[in-house]
C-alpha atoms as a PDB file:
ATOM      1  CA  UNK A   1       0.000   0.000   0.000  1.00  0.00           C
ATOM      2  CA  UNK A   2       3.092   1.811   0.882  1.00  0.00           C
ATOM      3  CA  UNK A   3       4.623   1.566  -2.714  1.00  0.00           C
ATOM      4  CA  UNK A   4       1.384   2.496  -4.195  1.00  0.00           C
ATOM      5  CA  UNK A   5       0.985   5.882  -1.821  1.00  0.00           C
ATOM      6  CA  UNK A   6       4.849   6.618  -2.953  1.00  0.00           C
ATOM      7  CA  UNK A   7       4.165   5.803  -6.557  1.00  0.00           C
ATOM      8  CA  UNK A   8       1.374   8.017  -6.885  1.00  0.00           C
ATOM      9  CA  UNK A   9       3.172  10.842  -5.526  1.00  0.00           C
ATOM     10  CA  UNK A  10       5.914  10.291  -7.719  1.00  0.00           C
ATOM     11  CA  UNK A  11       3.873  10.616 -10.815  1.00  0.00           C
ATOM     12  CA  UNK A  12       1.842  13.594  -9.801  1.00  0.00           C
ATOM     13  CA  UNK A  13       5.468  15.080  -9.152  1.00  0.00           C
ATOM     14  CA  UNK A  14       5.799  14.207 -12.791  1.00  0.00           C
ATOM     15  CA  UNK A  15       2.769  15.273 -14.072  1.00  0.00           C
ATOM     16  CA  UNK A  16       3.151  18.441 -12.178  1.00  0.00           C
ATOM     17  CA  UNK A  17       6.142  19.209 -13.517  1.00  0.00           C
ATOM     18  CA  UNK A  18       4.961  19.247 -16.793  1.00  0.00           C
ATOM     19  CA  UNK A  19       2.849  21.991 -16.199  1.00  0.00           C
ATOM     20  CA  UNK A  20       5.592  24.395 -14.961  1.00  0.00           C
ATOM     21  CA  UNK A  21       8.670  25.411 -13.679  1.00  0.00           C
ATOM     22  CA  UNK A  22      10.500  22.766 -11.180  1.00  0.00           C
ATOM     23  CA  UNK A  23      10.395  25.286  -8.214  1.00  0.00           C
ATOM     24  CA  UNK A  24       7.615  27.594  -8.577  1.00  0.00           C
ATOM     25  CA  UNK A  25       4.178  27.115  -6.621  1.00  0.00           C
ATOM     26  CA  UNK A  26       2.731  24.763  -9.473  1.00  0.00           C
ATOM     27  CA  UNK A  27       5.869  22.350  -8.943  1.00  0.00           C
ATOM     28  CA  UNK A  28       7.582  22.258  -5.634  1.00  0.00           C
ATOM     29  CA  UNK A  29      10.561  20.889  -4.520  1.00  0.00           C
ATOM     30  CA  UNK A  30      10.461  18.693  -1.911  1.00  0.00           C
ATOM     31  CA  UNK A  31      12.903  17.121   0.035  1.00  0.00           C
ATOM     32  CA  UNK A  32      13.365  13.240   0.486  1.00  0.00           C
ATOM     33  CA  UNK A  33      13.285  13.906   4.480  1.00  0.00           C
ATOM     34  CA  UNK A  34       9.204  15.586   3.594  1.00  0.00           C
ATOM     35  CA  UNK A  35       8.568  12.280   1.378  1.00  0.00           C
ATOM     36  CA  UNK A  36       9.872   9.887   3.819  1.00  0.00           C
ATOM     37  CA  UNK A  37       8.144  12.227   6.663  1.00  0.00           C
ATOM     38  CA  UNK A  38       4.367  11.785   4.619  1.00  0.00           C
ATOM     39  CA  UNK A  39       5.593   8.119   4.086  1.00  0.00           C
ATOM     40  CA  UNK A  40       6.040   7.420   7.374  1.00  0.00           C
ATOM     41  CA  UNK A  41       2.664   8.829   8.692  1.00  0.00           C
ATOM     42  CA  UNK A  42       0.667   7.014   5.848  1.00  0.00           C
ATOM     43  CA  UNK A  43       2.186   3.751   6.781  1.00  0.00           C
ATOM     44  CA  UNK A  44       1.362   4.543  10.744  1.00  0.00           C
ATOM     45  CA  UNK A  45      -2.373   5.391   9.448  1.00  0.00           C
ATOM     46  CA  UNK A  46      -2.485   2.199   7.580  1.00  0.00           C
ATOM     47  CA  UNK A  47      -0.485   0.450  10.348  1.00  0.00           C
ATOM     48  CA  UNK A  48      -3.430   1.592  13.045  1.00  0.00           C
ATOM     49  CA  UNK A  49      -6.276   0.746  10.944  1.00  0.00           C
ATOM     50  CA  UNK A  50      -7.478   4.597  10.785  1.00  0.00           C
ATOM     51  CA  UNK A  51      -8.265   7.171   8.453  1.00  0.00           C
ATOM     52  CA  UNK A  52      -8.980  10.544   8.076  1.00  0.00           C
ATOM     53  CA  UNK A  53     -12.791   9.577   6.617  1.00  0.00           C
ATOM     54  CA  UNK A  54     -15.459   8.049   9.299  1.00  0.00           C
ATOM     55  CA  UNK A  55     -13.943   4.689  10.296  1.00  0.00           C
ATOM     56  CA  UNK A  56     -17.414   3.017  10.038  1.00  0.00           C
ATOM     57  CA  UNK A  57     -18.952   0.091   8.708  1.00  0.00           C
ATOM     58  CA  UNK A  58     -21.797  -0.522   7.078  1.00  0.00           C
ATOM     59  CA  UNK A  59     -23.021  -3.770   9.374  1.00  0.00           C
ATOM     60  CA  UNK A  60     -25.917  -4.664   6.447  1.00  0.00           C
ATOM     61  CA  UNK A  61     -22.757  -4.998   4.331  1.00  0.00           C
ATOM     62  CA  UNK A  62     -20.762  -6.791   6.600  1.00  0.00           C
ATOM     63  CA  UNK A  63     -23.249  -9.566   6.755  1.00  0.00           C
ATOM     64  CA  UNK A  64     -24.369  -9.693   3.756  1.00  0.00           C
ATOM     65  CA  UNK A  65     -20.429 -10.354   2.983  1.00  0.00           C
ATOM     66  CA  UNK A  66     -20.766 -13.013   5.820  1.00  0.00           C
ATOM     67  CA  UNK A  67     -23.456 -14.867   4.508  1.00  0.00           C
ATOM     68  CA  UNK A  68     -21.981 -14.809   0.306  1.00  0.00           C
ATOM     69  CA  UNK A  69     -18.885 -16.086   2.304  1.00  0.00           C
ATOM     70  CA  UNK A  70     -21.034 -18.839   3.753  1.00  0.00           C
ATOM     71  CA  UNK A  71     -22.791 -20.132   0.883  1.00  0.00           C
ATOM     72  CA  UNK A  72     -20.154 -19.868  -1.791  1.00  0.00           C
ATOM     73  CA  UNK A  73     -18.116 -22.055   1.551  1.00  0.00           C
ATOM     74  CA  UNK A  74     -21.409 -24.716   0.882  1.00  0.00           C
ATOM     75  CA  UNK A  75     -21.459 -24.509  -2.845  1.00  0.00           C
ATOM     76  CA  UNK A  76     -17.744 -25.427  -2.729  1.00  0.00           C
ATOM     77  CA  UNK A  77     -17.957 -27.910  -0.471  1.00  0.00           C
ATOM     78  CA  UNK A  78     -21.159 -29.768  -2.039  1.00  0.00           C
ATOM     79  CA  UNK A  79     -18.998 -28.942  -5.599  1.00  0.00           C
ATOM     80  CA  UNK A  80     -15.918 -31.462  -4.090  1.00  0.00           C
ATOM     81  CA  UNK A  81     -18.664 -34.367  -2.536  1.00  0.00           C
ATOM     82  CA  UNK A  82     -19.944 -34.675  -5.920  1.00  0.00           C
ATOM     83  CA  UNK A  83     -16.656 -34.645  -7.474  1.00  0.00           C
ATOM     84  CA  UNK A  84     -15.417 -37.380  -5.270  1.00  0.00           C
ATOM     85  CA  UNK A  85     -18.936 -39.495  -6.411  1.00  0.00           C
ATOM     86  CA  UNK A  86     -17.728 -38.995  -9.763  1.00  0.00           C
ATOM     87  CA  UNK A  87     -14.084 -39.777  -9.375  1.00  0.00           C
ATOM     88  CA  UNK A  88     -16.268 -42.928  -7.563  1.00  0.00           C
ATOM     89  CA  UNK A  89     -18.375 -43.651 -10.654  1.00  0.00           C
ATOM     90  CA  UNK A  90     -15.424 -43.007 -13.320  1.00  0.00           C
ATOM     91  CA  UNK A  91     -13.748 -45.745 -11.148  1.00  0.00           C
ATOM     92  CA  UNK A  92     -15.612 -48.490 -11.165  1.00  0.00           C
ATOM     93  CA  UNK A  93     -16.453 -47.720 -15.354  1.00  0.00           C
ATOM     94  CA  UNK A  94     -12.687 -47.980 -15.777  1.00  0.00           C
ATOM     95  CA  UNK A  95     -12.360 -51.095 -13.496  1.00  0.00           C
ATOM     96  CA  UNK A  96     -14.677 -52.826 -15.644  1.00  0.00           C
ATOM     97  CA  UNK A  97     -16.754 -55.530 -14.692  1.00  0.00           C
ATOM     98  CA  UNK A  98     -16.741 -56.861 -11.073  1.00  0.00           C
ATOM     99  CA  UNK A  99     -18.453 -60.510 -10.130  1.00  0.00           C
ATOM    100  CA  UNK A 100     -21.554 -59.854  -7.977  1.00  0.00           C
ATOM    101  CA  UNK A 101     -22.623 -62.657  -5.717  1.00  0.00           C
ATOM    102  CA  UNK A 102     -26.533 -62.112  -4.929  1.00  0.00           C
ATOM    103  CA  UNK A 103     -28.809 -64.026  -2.837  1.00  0.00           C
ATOM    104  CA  UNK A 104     -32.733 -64.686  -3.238  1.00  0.00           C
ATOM    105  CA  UNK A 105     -34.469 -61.535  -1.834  1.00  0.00           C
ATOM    106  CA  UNK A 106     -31.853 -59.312  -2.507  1.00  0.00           C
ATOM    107  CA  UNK A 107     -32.043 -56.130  -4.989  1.00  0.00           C
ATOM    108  CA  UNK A 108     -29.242 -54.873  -7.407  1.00  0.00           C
ATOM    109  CA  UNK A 109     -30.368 -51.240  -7.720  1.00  0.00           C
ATOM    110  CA  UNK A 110     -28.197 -50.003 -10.791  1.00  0.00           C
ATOM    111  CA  UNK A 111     -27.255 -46.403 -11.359  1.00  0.00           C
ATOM    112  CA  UNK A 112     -27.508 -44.581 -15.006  1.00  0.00           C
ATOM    113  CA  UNK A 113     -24.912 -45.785 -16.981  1.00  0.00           C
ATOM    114  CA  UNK A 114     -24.389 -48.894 -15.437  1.00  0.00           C
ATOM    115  CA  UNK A 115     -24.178 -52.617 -17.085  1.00  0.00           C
ATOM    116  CA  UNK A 116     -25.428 -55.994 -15.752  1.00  0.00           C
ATOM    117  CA  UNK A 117     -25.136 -59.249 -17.244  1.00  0.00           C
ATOM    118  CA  UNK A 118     -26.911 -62.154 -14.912  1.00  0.00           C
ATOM    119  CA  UNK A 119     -24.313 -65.628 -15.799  1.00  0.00           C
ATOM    120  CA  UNK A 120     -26.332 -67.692 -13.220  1.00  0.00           C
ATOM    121  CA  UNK A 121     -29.921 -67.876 -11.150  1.00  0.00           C
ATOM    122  CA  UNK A 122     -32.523 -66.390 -11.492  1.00  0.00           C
ATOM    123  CA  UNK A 123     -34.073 -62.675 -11.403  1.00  0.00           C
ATOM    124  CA  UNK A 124     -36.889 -60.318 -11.858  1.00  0.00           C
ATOM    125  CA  UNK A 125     -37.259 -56.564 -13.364  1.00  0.00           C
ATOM    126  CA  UNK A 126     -37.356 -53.649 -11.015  1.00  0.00           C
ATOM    127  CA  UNK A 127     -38.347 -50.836 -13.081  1.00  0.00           C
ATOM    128  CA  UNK A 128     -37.560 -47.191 -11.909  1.00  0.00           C
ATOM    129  CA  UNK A 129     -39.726 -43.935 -12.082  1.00  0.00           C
ATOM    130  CA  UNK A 130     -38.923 -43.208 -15.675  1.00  0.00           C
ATOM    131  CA  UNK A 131     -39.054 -46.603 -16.949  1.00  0.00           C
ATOM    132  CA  UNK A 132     -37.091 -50.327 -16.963  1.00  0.00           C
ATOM    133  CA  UNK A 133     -33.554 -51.779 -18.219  1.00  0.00           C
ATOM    134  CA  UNK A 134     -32.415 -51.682 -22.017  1.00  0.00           C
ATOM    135  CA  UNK A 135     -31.794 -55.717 -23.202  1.00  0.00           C
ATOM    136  CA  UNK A 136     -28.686 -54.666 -25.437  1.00  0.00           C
ATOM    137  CA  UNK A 137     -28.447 -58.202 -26.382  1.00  0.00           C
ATOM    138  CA  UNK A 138     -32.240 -58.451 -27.644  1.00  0.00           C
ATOM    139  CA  UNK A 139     -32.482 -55.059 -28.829  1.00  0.00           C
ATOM    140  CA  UNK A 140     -35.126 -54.246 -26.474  1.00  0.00           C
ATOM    141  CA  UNK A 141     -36.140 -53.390 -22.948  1.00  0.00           C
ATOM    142  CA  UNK A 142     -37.416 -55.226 -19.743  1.00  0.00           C
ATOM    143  CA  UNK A 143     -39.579 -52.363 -18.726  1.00  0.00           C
ATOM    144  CA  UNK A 144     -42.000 -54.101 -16.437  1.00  0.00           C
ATOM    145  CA  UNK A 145     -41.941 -55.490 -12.633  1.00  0.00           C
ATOM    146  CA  UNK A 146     -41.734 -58.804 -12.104  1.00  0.00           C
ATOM    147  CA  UNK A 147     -40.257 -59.381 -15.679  1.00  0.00           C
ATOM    148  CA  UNK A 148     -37.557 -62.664 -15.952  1.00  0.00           C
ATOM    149  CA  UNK A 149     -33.883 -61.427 -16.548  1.00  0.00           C
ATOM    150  CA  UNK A 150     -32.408 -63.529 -19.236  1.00  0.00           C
ATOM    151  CA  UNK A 151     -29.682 -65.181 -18.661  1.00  0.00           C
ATOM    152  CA  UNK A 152     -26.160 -64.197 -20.883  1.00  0.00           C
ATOM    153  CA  UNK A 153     -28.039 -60.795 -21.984  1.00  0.00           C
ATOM    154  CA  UNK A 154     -26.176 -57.427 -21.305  1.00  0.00           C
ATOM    155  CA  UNK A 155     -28.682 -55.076 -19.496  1.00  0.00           C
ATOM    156  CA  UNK A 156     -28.186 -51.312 -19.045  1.00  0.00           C
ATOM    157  CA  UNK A 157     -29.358 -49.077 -16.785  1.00  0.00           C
ATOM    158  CA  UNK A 158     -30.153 -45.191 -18.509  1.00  0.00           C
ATOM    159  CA  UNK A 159     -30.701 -43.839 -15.538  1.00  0.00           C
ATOM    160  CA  UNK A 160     -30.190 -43.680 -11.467  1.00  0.00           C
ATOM    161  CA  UNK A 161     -34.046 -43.709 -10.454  1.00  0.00           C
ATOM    162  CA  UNK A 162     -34.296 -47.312  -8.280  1.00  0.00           C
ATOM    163  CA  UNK A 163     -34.296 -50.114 -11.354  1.00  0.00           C
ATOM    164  CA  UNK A 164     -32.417 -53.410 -10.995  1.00  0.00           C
ATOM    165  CA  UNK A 165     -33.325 -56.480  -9.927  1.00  0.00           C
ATOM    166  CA  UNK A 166     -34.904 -58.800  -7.690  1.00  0.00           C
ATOM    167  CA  UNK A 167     -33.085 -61.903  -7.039  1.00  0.00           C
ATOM    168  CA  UNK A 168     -35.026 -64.614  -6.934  1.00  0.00           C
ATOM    169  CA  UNK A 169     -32.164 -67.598  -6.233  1.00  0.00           C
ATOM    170  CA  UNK A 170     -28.850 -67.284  -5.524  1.00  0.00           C
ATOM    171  CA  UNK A 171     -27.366 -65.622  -8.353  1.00  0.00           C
ATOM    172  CA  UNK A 172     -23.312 -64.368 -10.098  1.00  0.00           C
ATOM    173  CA  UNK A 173     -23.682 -61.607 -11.844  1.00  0.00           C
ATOM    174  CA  UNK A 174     -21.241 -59.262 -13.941  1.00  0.00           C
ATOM    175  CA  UNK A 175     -21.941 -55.488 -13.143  1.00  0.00           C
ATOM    176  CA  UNK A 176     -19.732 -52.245 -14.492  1.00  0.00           C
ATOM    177  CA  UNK A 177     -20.654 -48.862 -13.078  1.00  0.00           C
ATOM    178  CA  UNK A 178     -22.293 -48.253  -9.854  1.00  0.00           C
ATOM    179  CA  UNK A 179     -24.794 -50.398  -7.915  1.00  0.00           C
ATOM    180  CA  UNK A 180     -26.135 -50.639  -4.670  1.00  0.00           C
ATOM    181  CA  UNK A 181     -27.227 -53.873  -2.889  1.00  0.00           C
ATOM    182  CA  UNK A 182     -30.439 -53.837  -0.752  1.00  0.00           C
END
């Protein structure tokens, strides 16, 4: 702040000396003891926290200030949680598939995304909110409850709104991307 006080008086020196006679009452000389004087008691204003204006705050502004501080604290932190879910999800894509052992009465809930493939048992359709799994291998989709999983078929999941399956006996399966068993 310092440097900034002493290199704006150095430039109106400058630009005052343009517009007369080094000297004369439009351009003084000073001496370096006046410049390091006024230095000295800018610094010990800035040094004390006062100035020559009021001193006060507005409070409204203050905590307004406190509460953008607060929320742009949440958006960051919500920002790295879902970044780490990602970092989660990207994982287990790049892992590829991962053997799934499931037992009757359980249900793999896939996220969007995600791939099954059932090698053994038995299993029924749970079909989300916006509809059921794609059957990549048939070319079409299992998009009603209670519907048999085929065995050896490649199943995706478009979207992360509760379908899966319902395992019905004891059952391997192959799954890429996230799941969740209930």
């Amino acid at each position: 702040m310092a440097c900034t006080i002493l290199s704006c008086l150095v430039l109106m020196g400058f630009s005052a000396a343009g517009a007369g006679q080094p000297g004369s009452d439009s351009d003084p000389l000073v001496t370096k003891s006046y410049v390091d004087q006024k230095i000295a008691q800018l610094s010990a204003q800035i040094g004390s926290g006062s100035s020559s204006g009021s001193g006060t705050a507005n409070n409204a502004v203050i905590a307004q200030l406190q509460t953008d501080v607060g929320d742009l604290t949440k958006f960051i932190i919500d920002a790295l949680s879902e970044i780490e879910a990602l970092k989660t999800r990207v994982a287990g894509l790049e892992n590829g598939f991962v053997v799934v052992e499931a037992q009757a009465g359980q249900k793999i809930i896939l996220a969007g995304g995600s791939e099954a493939i059932l090698r053994s048992g038995s299993a029924e359709a749970i079909v989300g909110t916006y509809g059921g799994l794609v059957d990549a291998s048939a070319g079409g989709d299992i998009n009603k409850n209670g519907m048999k999983i085929p065995v050896q078929h490649l199943l995706i999941s478009s979207r992360s709104d509760g379908r899966g399956m319902l395992i019905k006996e004891k059952s391997f399966l192959l799954i890429r991307g996230s799941y969740t068993v209930q």
